[in-house]
C-alpha atoms as a PDB file:
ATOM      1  CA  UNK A   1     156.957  25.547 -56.915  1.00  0.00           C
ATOM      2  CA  UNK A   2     153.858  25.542 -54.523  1.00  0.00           C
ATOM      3  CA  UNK A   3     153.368  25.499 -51.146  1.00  0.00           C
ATOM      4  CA  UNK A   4     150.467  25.582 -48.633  1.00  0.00           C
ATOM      5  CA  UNK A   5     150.701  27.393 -45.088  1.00  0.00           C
ATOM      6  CA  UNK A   6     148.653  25.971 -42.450  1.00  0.00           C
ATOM      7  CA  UNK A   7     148.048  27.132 -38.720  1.00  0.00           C
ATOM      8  CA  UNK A   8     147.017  30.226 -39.936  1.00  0.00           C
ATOM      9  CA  UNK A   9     143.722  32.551 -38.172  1.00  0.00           C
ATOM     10  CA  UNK A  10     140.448  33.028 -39.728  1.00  0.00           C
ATOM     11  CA  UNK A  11     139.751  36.257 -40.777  1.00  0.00           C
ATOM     12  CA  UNK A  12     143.504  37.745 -41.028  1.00  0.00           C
ATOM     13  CA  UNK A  13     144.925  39.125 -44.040  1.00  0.00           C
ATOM     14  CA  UNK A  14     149.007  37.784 -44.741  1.00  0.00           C
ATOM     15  CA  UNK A  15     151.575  39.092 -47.165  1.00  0.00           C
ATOM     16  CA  UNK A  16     153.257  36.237 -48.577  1.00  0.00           C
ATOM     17  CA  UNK A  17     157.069  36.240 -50.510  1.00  0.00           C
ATOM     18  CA  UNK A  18     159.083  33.287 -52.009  1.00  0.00           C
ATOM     19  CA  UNK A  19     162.983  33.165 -52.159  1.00  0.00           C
ATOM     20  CA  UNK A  20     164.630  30.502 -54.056  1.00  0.00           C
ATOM     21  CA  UNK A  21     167.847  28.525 -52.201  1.00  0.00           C
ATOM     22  CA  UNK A  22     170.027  26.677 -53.908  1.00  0.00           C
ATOM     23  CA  UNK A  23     172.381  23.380 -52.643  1.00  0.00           C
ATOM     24  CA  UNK A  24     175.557  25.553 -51.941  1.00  0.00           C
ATOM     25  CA  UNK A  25     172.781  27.931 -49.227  1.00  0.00           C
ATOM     26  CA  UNK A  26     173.085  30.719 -51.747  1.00  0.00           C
ATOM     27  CA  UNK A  27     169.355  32.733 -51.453  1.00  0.00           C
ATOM     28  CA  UNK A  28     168.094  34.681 -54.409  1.00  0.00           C
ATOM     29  CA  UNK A  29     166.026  37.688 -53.650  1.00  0.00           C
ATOM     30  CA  UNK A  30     162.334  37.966 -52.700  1.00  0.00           C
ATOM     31  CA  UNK A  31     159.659  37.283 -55.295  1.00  0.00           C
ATOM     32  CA  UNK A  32     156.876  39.975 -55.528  1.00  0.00           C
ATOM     33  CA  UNK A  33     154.955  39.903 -52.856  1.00  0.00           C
ATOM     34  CA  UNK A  34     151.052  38.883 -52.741  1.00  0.00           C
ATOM     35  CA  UNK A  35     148.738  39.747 -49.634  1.00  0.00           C
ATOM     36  CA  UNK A  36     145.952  36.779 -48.847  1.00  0.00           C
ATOM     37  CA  UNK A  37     143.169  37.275 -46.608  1.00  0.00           C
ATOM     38  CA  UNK A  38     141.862  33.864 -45.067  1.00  0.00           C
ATOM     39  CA  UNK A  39     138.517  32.795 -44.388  1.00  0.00           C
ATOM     40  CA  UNK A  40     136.320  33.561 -41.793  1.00  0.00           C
ATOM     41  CA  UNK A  41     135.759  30.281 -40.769  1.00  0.00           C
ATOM     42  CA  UNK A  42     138.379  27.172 -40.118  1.00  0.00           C
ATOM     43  CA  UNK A  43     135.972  25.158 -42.148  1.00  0.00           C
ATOM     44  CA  UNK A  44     135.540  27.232 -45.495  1.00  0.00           C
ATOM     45  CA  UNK A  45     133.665  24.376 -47.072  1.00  0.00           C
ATOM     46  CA  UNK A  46     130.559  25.442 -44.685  1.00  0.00           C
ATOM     47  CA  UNK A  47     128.731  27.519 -47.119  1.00  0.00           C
ATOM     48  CA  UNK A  48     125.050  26.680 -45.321  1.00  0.00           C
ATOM     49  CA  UNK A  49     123.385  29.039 -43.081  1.00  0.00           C
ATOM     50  CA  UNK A  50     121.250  27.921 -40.196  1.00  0.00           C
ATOM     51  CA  UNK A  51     117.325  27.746 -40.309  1.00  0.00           C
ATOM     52  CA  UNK A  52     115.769  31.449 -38.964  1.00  0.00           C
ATOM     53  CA  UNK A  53     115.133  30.896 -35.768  1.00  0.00           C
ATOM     54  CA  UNK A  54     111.002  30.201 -34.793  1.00  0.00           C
ATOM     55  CA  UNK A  55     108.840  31.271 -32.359  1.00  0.00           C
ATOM     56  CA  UNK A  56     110.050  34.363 -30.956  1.00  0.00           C
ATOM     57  CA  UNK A  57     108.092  35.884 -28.065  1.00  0.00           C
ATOM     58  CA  UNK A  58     108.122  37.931 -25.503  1.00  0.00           C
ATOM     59  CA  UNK A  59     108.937  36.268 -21.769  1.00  0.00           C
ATOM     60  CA  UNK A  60     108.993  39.473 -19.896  1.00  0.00           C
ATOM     61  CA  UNK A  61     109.602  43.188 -19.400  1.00  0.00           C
ATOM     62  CA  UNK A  62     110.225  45.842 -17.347  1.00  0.00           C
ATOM     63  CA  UNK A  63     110.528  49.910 -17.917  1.00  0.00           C
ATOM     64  CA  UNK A  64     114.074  49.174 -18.664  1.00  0.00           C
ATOM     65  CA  UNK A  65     114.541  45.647 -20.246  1.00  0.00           C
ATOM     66  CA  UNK A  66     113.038  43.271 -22.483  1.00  0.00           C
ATOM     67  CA  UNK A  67     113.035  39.080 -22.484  1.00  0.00           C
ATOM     68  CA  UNK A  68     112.894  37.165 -24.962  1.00  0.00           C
ATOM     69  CA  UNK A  69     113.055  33.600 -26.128  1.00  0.00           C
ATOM     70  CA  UNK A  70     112.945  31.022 -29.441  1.00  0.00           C
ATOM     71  CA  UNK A  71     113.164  27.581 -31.240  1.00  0.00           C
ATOM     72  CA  UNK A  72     116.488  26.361 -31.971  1.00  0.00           C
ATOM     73  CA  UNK A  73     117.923  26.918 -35.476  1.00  0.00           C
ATOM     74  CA  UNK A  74     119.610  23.934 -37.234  1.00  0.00           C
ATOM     75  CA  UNK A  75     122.475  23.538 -38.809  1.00  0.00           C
ATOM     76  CA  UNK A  76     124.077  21.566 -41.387  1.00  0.00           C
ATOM     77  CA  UNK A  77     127.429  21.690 -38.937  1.00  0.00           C
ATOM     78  CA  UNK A  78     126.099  23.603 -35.837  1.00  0.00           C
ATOM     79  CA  UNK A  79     124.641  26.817 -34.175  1.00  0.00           C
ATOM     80  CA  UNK A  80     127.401  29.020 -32.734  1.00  0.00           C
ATOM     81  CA  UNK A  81     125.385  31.578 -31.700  1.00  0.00           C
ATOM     82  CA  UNK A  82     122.258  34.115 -31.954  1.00  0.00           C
ATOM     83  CA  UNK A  83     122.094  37.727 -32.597  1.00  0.00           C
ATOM     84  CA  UNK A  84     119.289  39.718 -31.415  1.00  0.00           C
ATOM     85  CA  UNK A  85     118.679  43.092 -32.991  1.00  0.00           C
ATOM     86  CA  UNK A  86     116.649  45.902 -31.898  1.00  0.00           C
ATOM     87  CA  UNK A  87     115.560  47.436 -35.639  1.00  0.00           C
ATOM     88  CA  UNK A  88     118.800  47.148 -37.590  1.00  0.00           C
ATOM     89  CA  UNK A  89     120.598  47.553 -34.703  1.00  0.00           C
ATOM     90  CA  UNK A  90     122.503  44.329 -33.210  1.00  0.00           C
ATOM     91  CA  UNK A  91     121.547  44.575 -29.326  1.00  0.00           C
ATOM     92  CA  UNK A  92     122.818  41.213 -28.235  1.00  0.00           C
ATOM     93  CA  UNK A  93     124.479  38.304 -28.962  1.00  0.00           C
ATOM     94  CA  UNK A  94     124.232  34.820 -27.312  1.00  0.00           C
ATOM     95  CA  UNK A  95     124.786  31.266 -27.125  1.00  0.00           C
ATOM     96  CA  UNK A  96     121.218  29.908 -25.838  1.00  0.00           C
ATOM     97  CA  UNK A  97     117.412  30.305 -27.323  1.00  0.00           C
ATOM     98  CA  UNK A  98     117.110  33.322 -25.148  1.00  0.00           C
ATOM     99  CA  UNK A  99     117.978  36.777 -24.059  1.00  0.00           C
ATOM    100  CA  UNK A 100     117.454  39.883 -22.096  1.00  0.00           C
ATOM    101  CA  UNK A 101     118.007  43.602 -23.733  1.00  0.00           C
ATOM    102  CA  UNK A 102     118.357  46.272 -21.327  1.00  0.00           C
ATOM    103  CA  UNK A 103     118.954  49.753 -21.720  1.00  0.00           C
ATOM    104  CA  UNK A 104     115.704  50.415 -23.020  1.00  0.00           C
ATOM    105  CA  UNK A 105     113.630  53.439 -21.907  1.00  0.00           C
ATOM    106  CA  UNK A 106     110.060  53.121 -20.022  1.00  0.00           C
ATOM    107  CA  UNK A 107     106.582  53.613 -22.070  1.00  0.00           C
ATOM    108  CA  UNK A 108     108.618  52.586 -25.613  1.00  0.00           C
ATOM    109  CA  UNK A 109     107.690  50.554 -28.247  1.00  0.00           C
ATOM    110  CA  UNK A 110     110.650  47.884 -29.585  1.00  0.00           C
ATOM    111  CA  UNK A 111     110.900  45.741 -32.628  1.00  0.00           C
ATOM    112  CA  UNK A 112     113.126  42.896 -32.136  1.00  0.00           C
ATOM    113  CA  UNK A 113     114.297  40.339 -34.464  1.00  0.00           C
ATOM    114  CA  UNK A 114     116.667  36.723 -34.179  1.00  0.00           C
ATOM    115  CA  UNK A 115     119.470  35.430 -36.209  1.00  0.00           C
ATOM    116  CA  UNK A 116     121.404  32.324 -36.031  1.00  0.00           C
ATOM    117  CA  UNK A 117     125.272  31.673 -37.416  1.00  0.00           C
ATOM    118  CA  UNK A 118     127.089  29.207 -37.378  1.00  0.00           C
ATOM    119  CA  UNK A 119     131.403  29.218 -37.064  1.00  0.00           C
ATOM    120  CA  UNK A 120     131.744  29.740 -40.764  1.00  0.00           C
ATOM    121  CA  UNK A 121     129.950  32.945 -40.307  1.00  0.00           C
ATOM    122  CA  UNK A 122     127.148  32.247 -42.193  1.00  0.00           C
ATOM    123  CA  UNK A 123     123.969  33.937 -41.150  1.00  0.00           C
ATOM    124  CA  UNK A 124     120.551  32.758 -41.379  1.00  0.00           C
ATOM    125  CA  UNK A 125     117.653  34.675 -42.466  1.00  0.00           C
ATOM    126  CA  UNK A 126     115.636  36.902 -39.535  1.00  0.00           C
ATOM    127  CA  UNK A 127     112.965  35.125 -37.311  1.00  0.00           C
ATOM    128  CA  UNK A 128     109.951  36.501 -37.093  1.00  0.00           C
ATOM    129  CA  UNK A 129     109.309  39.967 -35.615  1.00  0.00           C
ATOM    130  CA  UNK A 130     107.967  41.188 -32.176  1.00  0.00           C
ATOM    131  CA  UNK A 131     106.688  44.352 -31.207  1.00  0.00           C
ATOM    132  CA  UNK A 132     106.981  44.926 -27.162  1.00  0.00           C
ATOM    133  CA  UNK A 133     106.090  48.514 -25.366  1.00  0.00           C
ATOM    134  CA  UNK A 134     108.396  48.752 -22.126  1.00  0.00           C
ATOM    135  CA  UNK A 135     106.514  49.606 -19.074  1.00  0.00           C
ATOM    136  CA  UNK A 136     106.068  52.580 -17.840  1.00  0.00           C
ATOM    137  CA  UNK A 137     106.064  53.630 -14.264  1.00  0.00           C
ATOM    138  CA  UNK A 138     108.415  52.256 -12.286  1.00  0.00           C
ATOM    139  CA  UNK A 139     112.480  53.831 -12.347  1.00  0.00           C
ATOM    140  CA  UNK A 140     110.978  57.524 -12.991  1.00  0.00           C
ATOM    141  CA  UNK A 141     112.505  59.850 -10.787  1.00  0.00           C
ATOM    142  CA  UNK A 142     110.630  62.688  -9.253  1.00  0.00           C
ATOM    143  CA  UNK A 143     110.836  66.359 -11.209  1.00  0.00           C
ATOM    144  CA  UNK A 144     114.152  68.499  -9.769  1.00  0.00           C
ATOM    145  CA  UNK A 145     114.552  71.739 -10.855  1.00  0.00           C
ATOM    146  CA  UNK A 146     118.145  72.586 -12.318  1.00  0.00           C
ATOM    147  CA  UNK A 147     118.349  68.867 -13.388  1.00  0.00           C
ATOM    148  CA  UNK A 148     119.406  68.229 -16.736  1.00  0.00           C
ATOM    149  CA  UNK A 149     117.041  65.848 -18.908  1.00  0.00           C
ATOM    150  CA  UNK A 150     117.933  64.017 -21.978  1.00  0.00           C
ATOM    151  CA  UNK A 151     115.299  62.346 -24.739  1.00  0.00           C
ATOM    152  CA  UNK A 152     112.627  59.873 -23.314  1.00  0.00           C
ATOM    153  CA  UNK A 153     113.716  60.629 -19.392  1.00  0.00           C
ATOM    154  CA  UNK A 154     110.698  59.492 -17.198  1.00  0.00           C
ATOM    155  CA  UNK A 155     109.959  61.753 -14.285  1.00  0.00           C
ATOM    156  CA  UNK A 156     106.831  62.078 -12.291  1.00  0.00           C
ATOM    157  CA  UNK A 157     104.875  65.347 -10.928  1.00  0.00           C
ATOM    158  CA  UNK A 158     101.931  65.567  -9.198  1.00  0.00           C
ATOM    159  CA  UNK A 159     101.100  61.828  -9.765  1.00  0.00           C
ATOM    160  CA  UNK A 160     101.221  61.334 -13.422  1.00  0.00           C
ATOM    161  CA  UNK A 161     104.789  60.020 -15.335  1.00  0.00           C
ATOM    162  CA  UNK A 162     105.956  62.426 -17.860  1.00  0.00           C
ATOM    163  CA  UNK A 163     108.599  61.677 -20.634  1.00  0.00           C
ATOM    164  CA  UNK A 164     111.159  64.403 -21.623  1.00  0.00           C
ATOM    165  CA  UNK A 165     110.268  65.384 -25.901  1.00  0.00           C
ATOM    166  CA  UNK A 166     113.505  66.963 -25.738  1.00  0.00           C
ATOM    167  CA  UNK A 167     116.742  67.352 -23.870  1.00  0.00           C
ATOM    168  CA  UNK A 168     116.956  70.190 -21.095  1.00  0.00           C
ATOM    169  CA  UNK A 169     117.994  71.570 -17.913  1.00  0.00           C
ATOM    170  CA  UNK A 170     114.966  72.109 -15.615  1.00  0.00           C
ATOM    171  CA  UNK A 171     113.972  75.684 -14.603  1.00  0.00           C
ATOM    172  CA  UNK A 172     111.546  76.432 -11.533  1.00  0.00           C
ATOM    173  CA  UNK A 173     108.325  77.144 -13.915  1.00  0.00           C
ATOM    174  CA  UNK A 174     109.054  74.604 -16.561  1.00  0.00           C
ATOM    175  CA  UNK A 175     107.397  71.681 -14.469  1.00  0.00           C
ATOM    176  CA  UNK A 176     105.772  68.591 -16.650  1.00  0.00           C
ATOM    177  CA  UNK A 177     102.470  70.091 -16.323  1.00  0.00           C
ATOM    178  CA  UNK A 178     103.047  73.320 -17.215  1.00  0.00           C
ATOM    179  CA  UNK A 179     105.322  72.834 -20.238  1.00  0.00           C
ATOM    180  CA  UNK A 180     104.362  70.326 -23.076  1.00  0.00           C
ATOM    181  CA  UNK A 181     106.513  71.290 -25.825  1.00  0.00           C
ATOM    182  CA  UNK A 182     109.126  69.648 -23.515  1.00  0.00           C
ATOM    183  CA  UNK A 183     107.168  66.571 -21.189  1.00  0.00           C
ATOM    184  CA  UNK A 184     104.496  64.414 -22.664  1.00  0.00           C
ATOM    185  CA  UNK A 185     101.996  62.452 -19.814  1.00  0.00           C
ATOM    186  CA  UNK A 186     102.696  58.803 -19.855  1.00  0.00           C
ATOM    187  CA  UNK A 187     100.636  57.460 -17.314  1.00  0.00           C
END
């Protein structure tokens, strides 16, 4: 009157019935049915997280991306892998002690945090914080007129880098320097 089902995938949910059979093949109906959703790990016993991860720094930047790298976390059974957020927001994940997150605009400041897991899924607590400000210059395009801008654009006019306070399409008048309710001077 019990049975256990094996080969089955972490994480999945499985509706289980039971029919009874008797020596002659006769098969009674289903039993009500239950729904079961596994583990998230092959190894459910693995309740330990992994140490935070130490030492995060900065290894490099550009007006676009951001390096970083960190200590090893530990683990009872083993790091699977590292997620790297930007905030609260997960940027990156990966295997080693370091990563790149690109996408990021010129001139901005960026608060990035670590955390190890392991293949149970358990999650360790946040390494410590950095604070890096992208660079600024390079990748800004020159004003256009009739161009359409979006939030934190970089453009230069008249040798200075301006970043766009607010989407827009460009008008001839509504150059950096004329217009700050919509360009801010970077550099």
């Amino acid at each position: 009157t019990s049975a256990t089902v094996s080969g089955l995938s972490p994480s999945t949910a499985y509706t289980f019935t039971v029919k009874a059979k008797d020596a002659a093949g006769n098969v009674s109906p289903a039993s009500s049915a239950v729904t079961v959703t596994t583990n998230p790990s092959t190894d459910p016993t693995d309740t330990q997280p992994p140490t935070a991860p130490g030492n995060l720094v900065e290894a490099g930047k550009t007006s676009s991306s951001v390096s970083l790298s960190w200590s090893a976390s530990t683990d009872n059974v083993g790091v699977a892998g590292y997620d790297v957020y930007n905030g609260s927001t997960l940027a990156t994940t990966v295997t080693g002690t370091s990563a790149t997150v690109s996408g990021l605009q010129g001139g901005t400041s960026y608060t990035f945090t670590v955390k190890a897991r392991d293949a149970a899924g358990n999650v360790s607590p946040a390494s410590n914080a950095v604070t890096v400000t992208t660079d600024t210059g390079s990748g800004a395009a020159a004003w256009a007129a009739y161009t359409t801008y979006q939030v934190n654009d970089l453009v230069t006019y008249q040798g200075k880098t301006y970043r766009a306070l607010q989407g827009h399409t460009a008008m001839p008048g509504w150059e950096p320097a004329n217009v700050p309710a919509l360009w801010a001077v970077v550099s």
